[in-house]
N, C-alpha and C. Protein backbone atom coordinates (compact mmCIF):
# COMPACT_ATOMS: atom_id res chain seq x y z
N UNK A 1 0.82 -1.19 0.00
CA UNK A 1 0.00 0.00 0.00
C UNK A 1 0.86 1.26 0.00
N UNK A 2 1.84 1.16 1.06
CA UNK A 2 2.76 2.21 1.01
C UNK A 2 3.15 2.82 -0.24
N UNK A 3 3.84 1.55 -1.05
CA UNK A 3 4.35 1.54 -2.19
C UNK A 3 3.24 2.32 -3.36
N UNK A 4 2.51 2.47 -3.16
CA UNK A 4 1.35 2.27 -4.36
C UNK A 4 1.38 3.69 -3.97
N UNK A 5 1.42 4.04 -2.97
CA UNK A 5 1.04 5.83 -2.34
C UNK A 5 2.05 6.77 -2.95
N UNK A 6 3.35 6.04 -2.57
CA UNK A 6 4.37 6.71 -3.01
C UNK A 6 4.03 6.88 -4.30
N UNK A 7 3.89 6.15 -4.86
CA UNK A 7 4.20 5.86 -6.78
C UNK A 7 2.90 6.81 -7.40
N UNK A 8 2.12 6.82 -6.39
CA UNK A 8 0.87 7.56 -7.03
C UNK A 8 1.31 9.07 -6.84
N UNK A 9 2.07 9.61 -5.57
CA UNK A 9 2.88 10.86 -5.59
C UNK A 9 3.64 11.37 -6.34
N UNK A 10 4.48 10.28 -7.06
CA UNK A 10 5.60 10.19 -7.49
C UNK A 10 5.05 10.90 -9.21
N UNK A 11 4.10 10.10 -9.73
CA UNK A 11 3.55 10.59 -10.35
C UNK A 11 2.80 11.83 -10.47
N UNK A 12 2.29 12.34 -9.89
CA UNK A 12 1.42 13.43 -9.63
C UNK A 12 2.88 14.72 -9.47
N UNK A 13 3.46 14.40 -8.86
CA UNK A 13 4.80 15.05 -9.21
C UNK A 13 5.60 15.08 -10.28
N UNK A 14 5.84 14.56 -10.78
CA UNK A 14 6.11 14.44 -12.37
C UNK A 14 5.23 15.06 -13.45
N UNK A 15 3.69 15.32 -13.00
CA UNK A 15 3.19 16.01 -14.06
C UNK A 15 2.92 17.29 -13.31
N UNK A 16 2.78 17.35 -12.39
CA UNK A 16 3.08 19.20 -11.68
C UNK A 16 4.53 19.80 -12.40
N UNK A 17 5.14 18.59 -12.55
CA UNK A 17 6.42 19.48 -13.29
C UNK A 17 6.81 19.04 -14.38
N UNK A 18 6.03 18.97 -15.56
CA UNK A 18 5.77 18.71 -16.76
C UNK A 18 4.71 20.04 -17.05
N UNK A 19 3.76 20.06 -16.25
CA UNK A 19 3.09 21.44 -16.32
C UNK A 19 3.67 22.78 -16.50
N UNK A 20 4.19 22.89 -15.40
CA UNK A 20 5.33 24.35 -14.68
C UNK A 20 6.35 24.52 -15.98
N UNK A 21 7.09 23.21 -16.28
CA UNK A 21 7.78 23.56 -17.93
C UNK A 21 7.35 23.75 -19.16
N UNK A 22 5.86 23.56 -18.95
CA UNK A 22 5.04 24.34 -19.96
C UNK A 22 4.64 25.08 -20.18
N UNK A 23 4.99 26.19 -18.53
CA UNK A 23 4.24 27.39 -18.78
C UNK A 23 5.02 28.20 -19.65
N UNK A 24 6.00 28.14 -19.24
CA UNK A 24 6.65 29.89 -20.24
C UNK A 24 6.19 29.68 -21.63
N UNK A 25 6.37 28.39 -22.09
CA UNK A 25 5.73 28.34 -23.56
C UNK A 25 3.92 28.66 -23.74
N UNK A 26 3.33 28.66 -23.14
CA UNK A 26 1.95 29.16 -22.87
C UNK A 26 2.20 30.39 -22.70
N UNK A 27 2.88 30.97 -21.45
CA UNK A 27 3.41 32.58 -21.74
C UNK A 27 3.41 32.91 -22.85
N UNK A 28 4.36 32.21 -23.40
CA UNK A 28 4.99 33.06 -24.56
C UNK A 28 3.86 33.17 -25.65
N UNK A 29 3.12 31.98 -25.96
CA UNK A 29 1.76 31.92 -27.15
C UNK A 29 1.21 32.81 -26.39
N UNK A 30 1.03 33.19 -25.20
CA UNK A 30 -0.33 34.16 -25.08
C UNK A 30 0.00 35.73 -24.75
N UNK A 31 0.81 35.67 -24.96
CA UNK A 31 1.77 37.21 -24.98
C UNK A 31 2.05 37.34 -26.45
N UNK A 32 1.90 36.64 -27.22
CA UNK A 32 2.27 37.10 -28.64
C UNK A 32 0.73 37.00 -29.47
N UNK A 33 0.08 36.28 -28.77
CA UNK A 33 -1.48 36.77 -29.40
C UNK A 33 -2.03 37.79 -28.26
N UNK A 34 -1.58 38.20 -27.43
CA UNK A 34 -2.18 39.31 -26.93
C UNK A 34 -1.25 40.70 -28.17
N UNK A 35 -0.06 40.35 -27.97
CA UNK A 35 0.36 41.75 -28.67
C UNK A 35 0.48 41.61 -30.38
N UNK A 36 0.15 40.52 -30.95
CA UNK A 36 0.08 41.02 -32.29
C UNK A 36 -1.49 40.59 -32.85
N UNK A 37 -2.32 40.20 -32.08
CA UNK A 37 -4.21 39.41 -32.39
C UNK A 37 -5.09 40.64 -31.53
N UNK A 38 -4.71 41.11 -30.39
CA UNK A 38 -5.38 41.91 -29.50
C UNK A 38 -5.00 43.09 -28.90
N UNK A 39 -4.32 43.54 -29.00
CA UNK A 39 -3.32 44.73 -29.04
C UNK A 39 -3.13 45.68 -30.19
N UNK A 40 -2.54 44.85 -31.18
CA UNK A 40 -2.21 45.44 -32.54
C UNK A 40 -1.16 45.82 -32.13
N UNK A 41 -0.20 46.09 -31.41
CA UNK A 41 1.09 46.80 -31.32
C UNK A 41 1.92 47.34 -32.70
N UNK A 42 2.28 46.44 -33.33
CA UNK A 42 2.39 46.39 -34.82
C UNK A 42 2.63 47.55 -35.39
N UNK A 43 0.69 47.84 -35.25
CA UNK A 43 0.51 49.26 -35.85
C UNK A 43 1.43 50.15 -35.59
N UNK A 44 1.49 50.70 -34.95
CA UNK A 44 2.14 51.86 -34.22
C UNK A 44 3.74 51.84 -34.07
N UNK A 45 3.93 50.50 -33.80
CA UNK A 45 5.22 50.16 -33.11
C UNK A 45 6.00 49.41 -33.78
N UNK A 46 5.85 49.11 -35.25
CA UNK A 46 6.87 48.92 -36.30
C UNK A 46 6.80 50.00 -37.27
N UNK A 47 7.89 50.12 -37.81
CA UNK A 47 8.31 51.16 -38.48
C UNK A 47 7.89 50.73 -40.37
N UNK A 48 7.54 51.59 -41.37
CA UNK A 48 6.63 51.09 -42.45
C UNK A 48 7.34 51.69 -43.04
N UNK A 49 7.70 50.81 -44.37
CA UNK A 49 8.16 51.11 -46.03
C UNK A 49 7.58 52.27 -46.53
N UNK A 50 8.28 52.67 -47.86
CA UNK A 50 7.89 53.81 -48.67
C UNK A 50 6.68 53.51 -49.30
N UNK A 51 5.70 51.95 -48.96
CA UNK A 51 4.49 52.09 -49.51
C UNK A 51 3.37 51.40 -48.24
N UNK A 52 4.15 51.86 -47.36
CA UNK A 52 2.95 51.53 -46.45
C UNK A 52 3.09 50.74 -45.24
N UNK A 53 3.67 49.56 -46.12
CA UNK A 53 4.17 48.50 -45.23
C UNK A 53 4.69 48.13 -44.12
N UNK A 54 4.45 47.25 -43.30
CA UNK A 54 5.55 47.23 -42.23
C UNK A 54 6.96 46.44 -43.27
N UNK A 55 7.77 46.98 -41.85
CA UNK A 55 9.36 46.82 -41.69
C UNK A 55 9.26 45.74 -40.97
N UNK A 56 8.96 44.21 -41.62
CA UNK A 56 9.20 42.65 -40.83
C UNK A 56 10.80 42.70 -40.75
N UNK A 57 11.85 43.87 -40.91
CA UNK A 57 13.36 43.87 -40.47
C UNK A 57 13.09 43.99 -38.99
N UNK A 58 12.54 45.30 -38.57
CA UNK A 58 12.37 46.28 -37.75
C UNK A 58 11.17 46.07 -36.86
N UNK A 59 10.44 45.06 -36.85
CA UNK A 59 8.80 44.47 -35.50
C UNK A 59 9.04 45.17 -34.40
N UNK A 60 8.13 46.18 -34.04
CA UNK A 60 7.74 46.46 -33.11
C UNK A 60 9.08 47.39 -32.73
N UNK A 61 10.26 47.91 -33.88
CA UNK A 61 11.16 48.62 -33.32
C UNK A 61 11.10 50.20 -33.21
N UNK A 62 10.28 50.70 -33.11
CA UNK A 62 9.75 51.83 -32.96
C UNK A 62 9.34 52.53 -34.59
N UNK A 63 8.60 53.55 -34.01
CA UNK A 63 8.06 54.50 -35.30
C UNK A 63 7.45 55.29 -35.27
N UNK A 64 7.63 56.43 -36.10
CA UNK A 64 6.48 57.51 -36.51
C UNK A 64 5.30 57.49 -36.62
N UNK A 65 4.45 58.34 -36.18
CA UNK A 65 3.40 57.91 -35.86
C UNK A 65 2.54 58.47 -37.69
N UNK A 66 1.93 57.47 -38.34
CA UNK A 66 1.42 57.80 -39.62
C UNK A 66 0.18 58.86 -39.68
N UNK A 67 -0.20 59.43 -38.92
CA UNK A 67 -1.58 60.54 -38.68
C UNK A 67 -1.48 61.20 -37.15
N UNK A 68 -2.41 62.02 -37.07
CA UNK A 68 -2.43 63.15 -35.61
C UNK A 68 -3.41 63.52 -36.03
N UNK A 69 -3.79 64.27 -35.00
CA UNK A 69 -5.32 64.56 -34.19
C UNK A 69 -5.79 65.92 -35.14
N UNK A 70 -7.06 65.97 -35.04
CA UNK A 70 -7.62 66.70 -35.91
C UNK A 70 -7.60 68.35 -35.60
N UNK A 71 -7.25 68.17 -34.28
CA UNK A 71 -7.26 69.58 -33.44
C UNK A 71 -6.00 69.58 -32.55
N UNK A 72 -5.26 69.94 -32.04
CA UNK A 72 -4.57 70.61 -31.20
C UNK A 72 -4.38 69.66 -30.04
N UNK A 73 -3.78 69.15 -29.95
CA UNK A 73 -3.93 68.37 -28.57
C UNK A 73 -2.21 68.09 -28.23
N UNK A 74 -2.05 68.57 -27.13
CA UNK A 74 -0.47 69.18 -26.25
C UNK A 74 0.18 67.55 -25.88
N UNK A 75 -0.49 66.83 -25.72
CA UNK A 75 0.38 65.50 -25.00
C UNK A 75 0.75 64.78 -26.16
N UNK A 76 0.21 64.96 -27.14
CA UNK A 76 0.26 63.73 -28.52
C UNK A 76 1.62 63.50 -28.99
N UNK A 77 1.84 62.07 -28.76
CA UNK A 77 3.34 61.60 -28.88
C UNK A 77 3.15 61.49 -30.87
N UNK A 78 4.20 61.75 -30.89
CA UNK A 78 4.40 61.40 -32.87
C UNK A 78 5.35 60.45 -33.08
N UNK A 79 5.97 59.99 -31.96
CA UNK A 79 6.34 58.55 -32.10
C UNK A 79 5.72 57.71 -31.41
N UNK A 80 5.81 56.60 -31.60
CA UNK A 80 5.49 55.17 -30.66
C UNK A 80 7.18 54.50 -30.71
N UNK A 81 7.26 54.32 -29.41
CA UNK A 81 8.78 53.55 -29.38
C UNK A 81 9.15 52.21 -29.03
N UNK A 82 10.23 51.75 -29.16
CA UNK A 82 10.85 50.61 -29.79
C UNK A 82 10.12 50.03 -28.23
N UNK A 83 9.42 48.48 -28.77
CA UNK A 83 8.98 47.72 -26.89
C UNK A 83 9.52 46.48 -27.72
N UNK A 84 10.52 45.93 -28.40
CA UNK A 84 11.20 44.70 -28.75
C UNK A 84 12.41 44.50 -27.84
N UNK A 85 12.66 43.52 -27.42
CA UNK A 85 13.87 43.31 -26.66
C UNK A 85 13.73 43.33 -25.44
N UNK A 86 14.85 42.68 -24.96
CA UNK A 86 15.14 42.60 -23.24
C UNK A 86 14.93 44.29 -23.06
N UNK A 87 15.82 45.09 -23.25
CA UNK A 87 15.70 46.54 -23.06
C UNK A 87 15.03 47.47 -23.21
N UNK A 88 13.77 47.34 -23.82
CA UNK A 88 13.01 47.76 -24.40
C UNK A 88 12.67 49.25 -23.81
N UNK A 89 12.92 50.31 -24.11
CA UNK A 89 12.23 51.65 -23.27
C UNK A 89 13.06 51.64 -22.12
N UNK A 90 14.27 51.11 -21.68
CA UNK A 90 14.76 51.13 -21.29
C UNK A 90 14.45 50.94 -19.60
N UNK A 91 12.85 50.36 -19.49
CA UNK A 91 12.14 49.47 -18.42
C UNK A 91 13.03 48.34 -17.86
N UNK A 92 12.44 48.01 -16.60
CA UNK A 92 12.81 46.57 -16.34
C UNK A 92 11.38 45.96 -16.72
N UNK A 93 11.74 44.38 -16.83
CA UNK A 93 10.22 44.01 -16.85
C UNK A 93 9.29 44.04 -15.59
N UNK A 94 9.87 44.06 -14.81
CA UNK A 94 8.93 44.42 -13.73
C UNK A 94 8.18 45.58 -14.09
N UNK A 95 8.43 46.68 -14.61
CA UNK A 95 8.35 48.33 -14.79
C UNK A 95 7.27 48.06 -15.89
N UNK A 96 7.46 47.32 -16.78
CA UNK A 96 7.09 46.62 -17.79
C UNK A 96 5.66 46.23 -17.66
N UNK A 97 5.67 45.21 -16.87
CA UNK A 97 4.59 44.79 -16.42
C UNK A 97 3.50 45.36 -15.27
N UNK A 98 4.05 46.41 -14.62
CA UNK A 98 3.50 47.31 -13.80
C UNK A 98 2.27 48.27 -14.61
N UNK A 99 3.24 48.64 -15.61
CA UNK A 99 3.19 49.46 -16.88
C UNK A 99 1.40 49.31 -17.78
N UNK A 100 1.90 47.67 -17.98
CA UNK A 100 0.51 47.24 -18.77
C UNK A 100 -0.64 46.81 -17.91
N UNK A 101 -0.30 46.98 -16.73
CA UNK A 101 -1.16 46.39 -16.09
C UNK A 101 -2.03 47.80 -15.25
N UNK A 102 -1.18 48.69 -14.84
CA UNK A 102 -2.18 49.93 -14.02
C UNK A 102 -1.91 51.12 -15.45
N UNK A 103 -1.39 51.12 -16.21
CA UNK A 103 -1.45 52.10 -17.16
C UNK A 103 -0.73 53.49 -16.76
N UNK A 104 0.17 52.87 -15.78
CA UNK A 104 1.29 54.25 -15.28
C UNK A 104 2.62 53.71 -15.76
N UNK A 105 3.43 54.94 -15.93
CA UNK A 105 4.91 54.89 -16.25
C UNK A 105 5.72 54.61 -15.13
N UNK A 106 6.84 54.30 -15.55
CA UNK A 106 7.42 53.61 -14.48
C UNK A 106 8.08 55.95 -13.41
N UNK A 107 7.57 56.26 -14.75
CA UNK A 107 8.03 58.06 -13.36
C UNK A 107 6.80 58.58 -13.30
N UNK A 108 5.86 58.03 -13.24
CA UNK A 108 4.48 57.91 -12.30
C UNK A 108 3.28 58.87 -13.40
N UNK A 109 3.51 59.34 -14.79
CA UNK A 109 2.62 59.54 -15.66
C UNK A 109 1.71 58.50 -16.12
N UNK A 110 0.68 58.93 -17.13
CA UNK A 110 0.83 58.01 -18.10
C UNK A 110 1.14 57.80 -19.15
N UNK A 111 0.84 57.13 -20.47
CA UNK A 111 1.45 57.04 -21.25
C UNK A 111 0.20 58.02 -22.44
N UNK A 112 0.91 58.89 -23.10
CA UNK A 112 0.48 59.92 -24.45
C UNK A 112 -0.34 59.09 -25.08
N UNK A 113 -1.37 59.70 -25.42
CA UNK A 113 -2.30 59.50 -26.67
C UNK A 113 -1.36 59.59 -27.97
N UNK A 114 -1.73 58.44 -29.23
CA UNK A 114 -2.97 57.71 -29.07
C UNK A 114 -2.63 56.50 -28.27
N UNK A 115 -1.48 56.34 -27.38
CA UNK A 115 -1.18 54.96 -26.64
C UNK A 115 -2.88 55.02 -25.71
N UNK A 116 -3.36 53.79 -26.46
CA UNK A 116 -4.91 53.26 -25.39
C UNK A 116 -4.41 52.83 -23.85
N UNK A 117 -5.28 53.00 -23.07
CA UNK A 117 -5.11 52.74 -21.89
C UNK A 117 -5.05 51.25 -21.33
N UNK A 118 -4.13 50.74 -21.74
CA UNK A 118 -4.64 49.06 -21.87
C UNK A 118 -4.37 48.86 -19.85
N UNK A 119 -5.43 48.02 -19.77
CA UNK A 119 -5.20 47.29 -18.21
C UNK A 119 -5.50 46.13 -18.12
N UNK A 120 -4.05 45.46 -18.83
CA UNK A 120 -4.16 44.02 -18.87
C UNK A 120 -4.21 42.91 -17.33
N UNK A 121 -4.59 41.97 -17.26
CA UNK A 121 -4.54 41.34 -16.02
C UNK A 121 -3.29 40.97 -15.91
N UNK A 122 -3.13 40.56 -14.38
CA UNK A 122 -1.35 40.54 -14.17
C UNK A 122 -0.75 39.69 -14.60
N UNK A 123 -1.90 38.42 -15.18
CA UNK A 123 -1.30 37.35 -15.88
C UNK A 123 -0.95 38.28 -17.21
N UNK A 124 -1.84 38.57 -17.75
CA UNK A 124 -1.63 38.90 -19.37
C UNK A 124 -0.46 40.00 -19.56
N UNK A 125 -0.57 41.16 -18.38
CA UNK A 125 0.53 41.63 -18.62
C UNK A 125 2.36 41.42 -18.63
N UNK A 126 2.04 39.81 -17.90
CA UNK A 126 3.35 39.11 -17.92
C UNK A 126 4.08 38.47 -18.79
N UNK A 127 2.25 37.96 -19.44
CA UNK A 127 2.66 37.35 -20.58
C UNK A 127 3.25 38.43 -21.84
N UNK A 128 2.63 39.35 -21.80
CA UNK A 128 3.15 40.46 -23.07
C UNK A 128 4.65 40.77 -22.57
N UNK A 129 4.64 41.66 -21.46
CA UNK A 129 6.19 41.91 -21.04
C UNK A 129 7.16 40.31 -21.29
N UNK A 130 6.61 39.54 -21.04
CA UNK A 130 7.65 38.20 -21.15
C UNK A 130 7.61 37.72 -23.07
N UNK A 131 6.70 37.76 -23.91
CA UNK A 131 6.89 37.57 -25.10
C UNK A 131 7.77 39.34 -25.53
N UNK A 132 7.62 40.31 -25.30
CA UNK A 132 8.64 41.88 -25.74
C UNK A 132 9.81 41.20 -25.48
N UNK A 133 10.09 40.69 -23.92
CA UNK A 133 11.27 40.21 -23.70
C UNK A 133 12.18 39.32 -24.54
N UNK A 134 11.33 38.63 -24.74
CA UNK A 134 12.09 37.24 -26.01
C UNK A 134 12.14 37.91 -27.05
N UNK A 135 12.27 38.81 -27.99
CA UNK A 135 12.08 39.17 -28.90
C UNK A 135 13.32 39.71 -29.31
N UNK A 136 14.31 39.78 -30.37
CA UNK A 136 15.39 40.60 -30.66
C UNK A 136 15.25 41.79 -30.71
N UNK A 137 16.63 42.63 -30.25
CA UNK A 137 16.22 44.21 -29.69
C UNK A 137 16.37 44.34 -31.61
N UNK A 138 15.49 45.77 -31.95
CA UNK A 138 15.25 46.18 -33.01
C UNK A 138 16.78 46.74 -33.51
N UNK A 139 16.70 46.12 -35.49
CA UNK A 139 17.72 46.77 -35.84
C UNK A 139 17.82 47.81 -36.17
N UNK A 140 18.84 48.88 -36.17
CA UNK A 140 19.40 49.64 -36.66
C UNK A 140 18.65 50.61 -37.93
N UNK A 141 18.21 51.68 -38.51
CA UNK A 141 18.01 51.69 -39.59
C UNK A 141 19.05 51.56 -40.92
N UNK A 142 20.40 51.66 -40.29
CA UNK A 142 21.53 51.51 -40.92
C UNK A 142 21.91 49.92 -40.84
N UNK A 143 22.21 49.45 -40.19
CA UNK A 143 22.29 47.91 -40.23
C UNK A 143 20.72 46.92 -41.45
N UNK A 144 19.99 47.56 -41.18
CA UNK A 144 18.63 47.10 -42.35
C UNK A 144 19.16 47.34 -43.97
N UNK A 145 19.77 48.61 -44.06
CA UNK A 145 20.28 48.97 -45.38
C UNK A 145 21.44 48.36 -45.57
N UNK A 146 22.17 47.90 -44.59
CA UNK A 146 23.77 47.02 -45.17
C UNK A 146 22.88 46.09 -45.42
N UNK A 147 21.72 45.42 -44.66
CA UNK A 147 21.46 43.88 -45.02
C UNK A 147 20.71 43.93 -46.15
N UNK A 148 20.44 44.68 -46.81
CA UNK A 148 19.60 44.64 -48.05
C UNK A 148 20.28 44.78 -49.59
């Protein structure tokens, strides 16, 4: 009986940690359909060709913002900036994830229109800050033109 207890633990332990090594990969799928299926980041936050296009060199490595407000409005950022990479904005991910989750900056603003007010849950915002994280920091606009 003993035996049978153990082995039934033994097991049940083995898939608690068969689970746990599955999460970051669940992270990671649900941080990359939050920021490129539900987010759109994209938009804003890759930089676009002379016909429109995104820069699949350059994902999510910052950019000009393609339109502005119809009237006057003092906070309106005209860029959106680089959130690819470990370094991204020069956040920690903690800052990161603070960030997407209460919609404050890590020096206690918030973030410029048209950035939406996203208030992701603390899961989801982990998962986004943890898929930005995996991501290669954005190239160069000069390094894009040697590679071409």
């Amino acid at each position: 009986m003993r035996r049978v207890l153990l082995g039934m633990m033994g097991l049940a332990m083995t898939a608690a940690g068969a689970m746990a090594a599955d999460m970051p990969d669940r992270q990671m799928v649900r941080g990359r359909y939050l920021v490129e299926s539900v987010g759109m980041c994209g938009d804003c936050h890759t930089p676009r060709g002379g016909m429109g296009e995104p820069d699949l060199q350059r994902p999510l490595g910052g950019a000009g913002l393609g339109f502005a407000p119809t009237m006057a409005m003092p906070a309106w950022a005209d860029k959106a900036p680089a959130i690819a990479g470990p370094k991204a904005m020069g956040w920690t991910r903690p800052q990161m994830v603070s960030f997407l989750h209460s919609g404050v900056r890590p020096d206690g603003s918030a973030a410029r229109p048209p950035m939406p007010m996203f208030r992701f849950t603390k899961d989801d915002a982990e998962a986004v800050a943890a898929y930005l994280a995996s991501l290669p920091a954005p190239l160069s606009v000069e390094k894009v033109k040697m590679e071409r």
